[in-house]
C-alpha atoms as a PDB file:
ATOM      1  CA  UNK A   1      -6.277  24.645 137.674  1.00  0.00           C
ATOM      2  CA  UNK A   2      -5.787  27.370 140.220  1.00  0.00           C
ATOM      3  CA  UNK A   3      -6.413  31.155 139.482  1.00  0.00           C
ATOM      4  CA  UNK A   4      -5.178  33.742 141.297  1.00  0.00           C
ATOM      5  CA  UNK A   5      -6.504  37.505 141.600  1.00  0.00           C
ATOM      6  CA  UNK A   6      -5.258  40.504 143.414  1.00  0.00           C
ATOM      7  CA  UNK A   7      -8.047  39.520 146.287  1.00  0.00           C
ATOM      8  CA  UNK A   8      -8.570  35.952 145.944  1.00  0.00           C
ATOM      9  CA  UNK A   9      -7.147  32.140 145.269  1.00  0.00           C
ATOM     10  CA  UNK A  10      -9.634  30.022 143.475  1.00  0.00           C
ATOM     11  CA  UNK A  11      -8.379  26.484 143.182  1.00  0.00           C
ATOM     12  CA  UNK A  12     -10.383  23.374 143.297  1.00  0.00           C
ATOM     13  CA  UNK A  13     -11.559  21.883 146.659  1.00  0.00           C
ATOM     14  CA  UNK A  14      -9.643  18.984 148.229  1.00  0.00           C
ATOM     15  CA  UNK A  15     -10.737  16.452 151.015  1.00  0.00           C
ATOM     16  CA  UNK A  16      -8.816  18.040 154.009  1.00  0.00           C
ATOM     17  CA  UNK A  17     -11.298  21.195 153.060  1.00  0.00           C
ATOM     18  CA  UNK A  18     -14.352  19.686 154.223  1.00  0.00           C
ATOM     19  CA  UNK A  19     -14.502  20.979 157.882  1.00  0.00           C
ATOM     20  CA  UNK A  20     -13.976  24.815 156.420  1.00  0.00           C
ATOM     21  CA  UNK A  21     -15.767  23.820 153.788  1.00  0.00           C
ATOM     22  CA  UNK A  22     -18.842  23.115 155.647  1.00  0.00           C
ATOM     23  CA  UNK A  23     -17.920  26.075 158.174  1.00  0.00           C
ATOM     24  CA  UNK A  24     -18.277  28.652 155.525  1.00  0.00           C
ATOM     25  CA  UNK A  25     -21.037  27.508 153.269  1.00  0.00           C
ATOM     26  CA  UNK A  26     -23.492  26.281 156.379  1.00  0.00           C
ATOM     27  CA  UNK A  27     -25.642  29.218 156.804  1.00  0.00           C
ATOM     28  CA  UNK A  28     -29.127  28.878 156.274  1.00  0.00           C
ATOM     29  CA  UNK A  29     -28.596  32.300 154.210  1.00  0.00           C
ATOM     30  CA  UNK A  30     -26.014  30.765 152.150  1.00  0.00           C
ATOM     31  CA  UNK A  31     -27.775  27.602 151.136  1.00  0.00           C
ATOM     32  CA  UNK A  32     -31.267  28.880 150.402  1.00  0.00           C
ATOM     33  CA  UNK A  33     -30.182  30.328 147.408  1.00  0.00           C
ATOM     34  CA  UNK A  34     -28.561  27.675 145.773  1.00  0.00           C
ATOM     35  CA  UNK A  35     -30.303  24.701 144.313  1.00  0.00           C
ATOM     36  CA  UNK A  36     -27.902  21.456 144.871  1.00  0.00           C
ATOM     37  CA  UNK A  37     -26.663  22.048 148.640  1.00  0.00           C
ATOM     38  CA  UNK A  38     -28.599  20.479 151.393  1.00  0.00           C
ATOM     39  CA  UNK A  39     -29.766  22.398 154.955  1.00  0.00           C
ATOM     40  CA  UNK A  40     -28.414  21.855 157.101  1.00  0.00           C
ATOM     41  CA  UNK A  41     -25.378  21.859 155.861  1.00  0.00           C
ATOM     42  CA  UNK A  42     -23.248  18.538 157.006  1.00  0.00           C
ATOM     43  CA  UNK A  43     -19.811  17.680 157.024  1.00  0.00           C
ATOM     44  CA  UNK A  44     -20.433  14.769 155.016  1.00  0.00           C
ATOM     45  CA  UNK A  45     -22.393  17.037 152.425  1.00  0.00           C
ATOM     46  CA  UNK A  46     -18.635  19.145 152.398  1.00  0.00           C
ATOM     47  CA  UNK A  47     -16.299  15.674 152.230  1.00  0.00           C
ATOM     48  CA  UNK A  48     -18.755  14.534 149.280  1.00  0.00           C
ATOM     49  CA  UNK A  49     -18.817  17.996 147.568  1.00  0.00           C
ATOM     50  CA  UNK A  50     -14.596  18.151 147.979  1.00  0.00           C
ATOM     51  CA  UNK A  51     -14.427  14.607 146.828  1.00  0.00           C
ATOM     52  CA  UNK A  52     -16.326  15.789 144.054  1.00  0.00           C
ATOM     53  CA  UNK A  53     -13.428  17.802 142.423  1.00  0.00           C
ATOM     54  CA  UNK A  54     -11.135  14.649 141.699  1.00  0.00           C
ATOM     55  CA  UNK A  55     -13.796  14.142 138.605  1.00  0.00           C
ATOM     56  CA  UNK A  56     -14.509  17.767 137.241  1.00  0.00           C
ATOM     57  CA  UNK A  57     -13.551  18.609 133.730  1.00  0.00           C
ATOM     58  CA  UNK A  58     -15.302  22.611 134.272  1.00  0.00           C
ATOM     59  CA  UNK A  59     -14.001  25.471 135.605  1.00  0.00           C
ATOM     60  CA  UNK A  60     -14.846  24.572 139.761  1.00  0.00           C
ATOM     61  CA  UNK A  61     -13.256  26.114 142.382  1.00  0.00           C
ATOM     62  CA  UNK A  62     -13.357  26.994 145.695  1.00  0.00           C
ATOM     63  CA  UNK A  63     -12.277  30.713 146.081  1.00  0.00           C
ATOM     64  CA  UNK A  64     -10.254  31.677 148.971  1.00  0.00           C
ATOM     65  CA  UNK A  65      -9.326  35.321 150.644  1.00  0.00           C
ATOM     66  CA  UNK A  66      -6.181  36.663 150.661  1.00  0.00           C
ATOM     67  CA  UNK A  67      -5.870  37.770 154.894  1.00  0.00           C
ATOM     68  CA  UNK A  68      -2.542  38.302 156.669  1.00  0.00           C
ATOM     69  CA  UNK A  69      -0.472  36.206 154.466  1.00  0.00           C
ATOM     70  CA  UNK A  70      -3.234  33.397 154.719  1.00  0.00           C
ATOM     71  CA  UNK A  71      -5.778  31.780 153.179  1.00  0.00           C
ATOM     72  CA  UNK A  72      -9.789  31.967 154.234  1.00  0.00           C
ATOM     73  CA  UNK A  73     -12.090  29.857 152.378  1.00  0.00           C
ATOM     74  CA  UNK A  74     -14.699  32.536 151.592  1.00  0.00           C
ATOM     75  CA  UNK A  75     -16.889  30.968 148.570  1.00  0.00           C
ATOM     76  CA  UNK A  76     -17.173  28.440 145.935  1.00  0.00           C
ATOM     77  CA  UNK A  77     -17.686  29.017 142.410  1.00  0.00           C
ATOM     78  CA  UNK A  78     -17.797  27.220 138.899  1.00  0.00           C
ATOM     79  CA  UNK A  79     -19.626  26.265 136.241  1.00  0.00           C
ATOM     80  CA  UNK A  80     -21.192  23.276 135.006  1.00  0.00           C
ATOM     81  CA  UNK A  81     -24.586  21.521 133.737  1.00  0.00           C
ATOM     82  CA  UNK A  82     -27.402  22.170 135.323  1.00  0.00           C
ATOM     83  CA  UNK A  83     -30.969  21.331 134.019  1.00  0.00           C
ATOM     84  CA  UNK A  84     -31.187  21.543 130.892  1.00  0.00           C
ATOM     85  CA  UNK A  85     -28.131  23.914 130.521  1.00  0.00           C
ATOM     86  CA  UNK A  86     -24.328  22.299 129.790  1.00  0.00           C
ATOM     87  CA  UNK A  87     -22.528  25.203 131.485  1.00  0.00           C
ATOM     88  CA  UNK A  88     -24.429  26.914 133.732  1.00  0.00           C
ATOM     89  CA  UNK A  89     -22.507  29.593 136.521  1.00  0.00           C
ATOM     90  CA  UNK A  90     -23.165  28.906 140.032  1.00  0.00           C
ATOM     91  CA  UNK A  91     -21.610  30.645 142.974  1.00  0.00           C
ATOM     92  CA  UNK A  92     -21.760  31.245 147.086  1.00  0.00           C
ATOM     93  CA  UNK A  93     -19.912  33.390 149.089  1.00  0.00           C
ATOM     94  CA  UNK A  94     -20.191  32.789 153.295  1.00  0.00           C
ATOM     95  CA  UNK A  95     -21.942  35.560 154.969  1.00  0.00           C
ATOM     96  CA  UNK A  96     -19.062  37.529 156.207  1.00  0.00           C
ATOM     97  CA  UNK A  97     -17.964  38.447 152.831  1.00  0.00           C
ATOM     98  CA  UNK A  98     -20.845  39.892 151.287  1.00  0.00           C
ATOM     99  CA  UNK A  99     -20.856  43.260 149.914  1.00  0.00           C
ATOM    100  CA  UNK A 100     -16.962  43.266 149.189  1.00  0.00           C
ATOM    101  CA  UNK A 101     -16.784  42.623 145.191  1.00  0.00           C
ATOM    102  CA  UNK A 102     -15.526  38.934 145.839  1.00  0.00           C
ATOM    103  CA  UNK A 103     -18.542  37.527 143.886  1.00  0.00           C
ATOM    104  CA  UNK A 104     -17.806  39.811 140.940  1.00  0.00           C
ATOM    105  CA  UNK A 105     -13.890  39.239 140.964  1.00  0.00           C
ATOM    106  CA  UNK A 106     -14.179  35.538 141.112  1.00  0.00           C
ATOM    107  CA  UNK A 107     -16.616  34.939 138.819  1.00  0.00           C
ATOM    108  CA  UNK A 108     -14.811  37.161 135.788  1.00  0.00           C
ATOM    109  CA  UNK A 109     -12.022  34.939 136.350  1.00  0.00           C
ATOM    110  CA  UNK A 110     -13.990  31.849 136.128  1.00  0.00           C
ATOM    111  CA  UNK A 111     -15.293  32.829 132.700  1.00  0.00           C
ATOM    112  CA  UNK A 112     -12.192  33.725 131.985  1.00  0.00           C
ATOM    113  CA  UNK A 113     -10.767  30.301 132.494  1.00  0.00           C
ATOM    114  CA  UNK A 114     -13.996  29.134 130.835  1.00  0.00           C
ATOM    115  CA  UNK A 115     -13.305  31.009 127.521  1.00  0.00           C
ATOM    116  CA  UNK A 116      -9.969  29.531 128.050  1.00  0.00           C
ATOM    117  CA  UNK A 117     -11.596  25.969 128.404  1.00  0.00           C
ATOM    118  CA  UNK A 118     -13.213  26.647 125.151  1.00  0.00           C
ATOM    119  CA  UNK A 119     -16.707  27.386 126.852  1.00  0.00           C
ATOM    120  CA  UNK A 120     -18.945  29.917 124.000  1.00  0.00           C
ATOM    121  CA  UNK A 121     -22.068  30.053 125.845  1.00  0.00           C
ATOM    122  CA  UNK A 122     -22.931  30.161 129.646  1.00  0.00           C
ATOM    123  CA  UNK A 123     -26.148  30.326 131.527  1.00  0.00           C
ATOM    124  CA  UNK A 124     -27.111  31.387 135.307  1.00  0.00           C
ATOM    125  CA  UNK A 125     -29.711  32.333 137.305  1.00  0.00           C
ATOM    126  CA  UNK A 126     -30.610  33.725 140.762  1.00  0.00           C
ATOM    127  CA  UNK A 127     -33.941  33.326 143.126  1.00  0.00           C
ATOM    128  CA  UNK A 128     -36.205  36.135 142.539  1.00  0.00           C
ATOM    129  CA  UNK A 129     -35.992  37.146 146.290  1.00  0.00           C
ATOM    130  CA  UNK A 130     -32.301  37.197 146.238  1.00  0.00           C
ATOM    131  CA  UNK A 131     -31.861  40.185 143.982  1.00  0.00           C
ATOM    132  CA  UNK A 132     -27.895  40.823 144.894  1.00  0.00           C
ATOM    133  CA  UNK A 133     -27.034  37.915 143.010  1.00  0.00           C
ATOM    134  CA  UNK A 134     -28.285  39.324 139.837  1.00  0.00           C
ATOM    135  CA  UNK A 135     -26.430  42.691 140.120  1.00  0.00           C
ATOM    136  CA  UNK A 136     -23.316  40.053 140.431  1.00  0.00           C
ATOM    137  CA  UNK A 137     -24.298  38.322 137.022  1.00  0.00           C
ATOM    138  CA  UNK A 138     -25.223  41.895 135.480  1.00  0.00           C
ATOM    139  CA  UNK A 139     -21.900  42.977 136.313  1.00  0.00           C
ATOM    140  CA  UNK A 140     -19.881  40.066 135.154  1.00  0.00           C
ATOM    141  CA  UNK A 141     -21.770  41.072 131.841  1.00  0.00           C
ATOM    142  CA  UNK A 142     -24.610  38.579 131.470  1.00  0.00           C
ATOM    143  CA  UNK A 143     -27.982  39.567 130.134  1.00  0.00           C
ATOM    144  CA  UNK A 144     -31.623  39.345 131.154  1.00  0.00           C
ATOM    145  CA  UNK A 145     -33.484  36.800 129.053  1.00  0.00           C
ATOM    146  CA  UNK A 146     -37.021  37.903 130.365  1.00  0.00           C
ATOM    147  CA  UNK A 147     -37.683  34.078 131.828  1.00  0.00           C
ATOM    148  CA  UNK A 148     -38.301  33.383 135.234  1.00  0.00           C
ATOM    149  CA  UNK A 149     -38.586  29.331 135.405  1.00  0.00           C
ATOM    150  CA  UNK A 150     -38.651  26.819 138.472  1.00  0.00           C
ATOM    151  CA  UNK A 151     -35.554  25.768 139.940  1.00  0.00           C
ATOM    152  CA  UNK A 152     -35.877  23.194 142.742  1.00  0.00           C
ATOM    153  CA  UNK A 153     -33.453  24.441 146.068  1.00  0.00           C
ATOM    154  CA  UNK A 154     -32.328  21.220 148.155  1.00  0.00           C
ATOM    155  CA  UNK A 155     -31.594  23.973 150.701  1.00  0.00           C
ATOM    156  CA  UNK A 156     -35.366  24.999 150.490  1.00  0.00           C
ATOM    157  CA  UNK A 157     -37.289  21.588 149.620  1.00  0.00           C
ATOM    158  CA  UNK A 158     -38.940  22.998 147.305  1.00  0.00           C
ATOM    159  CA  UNK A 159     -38.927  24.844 143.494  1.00  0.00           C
ATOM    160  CA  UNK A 160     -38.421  28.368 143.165  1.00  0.00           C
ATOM    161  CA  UNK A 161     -38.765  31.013 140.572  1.00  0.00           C
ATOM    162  CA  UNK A 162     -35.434  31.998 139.096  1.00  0.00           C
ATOM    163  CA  UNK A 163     -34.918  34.686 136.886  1.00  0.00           C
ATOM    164  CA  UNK A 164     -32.967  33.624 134.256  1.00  0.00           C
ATOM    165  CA  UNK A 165     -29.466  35.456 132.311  1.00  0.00           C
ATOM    166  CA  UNK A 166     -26.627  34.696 129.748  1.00  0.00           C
ATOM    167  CA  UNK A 167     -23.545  35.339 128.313  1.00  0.00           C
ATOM    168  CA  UNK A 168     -22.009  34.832 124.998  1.00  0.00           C
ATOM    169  CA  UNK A 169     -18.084  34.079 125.932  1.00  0.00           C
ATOM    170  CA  UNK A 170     -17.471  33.732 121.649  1.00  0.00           C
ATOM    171  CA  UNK A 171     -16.436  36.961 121.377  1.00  0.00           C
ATOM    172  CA  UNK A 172     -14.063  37.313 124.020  1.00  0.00           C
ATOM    173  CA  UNK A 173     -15.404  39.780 125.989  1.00  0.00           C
ATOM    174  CA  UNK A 174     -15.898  39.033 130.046  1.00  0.00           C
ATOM    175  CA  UNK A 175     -16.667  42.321 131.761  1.00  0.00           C
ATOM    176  CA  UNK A 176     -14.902  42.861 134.025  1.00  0.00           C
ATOM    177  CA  UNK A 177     -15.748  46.092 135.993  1.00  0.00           C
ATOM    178  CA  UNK A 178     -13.450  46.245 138.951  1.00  0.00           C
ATOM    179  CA  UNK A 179      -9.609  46.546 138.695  1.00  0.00           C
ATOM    180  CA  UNK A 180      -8.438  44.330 141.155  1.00  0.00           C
ATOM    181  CA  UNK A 181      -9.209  41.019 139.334  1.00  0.00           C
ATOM    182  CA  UNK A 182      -7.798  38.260 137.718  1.00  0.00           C
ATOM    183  CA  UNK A 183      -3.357  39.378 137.367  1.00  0.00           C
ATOM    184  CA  UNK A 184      -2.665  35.627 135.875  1.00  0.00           C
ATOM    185  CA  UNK A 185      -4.414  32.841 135.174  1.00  0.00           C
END
């Protein structure tokens, strides 16, 4: 499945994206805040994680940048179990990116697609000292349970308090607060 927005091209990752792959996702910054990617951040970790989209059956993608009539692999989003949750969000967008909406326009479309999928409930979470990633999930609509639990971060080596959100997709509703998303799906 590919998606495209005004910005971005989310489509799912293929092999010959491992050296960008690991290129954009390998900063210490980046990978501290998620809880399956290793630091460092190998190409072999990217080739595996690529390979890994031959098998999916969720919404997974990597999201690209629209720059100069070319593509720049800026992120990766999708959702999937996690834990004890069956479709939880995750997302990362490389360093050089941050602060431009690209979190916020790729992930409505990914809920988007997963309301499509037939998804009804999703799940997500962000490290309590990474607070910009939950004013992304409060902006794609998803709500403050009051839990903080313990997520363990590979990046990290070790478990972290996460504060924990959802969103009910039954209704049909995915925020979406910023005009230049998702034109076709």
């Amino acid at each position: 499945m590919f998606v495209r927005t005004q910005r971005l091209t989310l489509r799912p990752g293929w092999r010959e994206d491992a050296a960008e792959l690991a290129r954009a996702i390998g900063h210490e910054s980046v990978v501290r805040n998620l809880a399956r990617a290793p630091w460092p951040y190998t190409i072999e970790a990217a080739e595996t994680f690529a390979a890994g989209f031959d098998m999916v059956a969720e919404p997974k993608f990597l999201v690209f940048e629209h720059q100069g009539g070319t593509l720049r692999l800026i992120g990766g989003m999708g959702i999937g179990p996690l834990g004890d949750e069956r479709h939880e969000l995750g997302y990362w967008i490389t360093p050089d990116a941050w602060g431009r909406g690209y979190a916020t326009e790729a992930g409505a479309a990914v809920l988007r697609a997963a309301r499509a999928a037939g998804v009804r409930r999703v799940a997500a979470g962000h490290f309590l000292d990474n607070p910009a990633s939950g004013r992304v999930l409060r902006k794609l609509g998803f709500r403050a349970t009051g839990r903080v639990t313990s997520v363990y971060s590979r990046g990290r080596g070790a478990a972290v308090p996460s504060a924990r959100f959802e969103l009910d997709l039954s209704d049909g509703t995915v925020v979406d607060n910023d005009p230049r998303t998702c034109m076709a799906a």
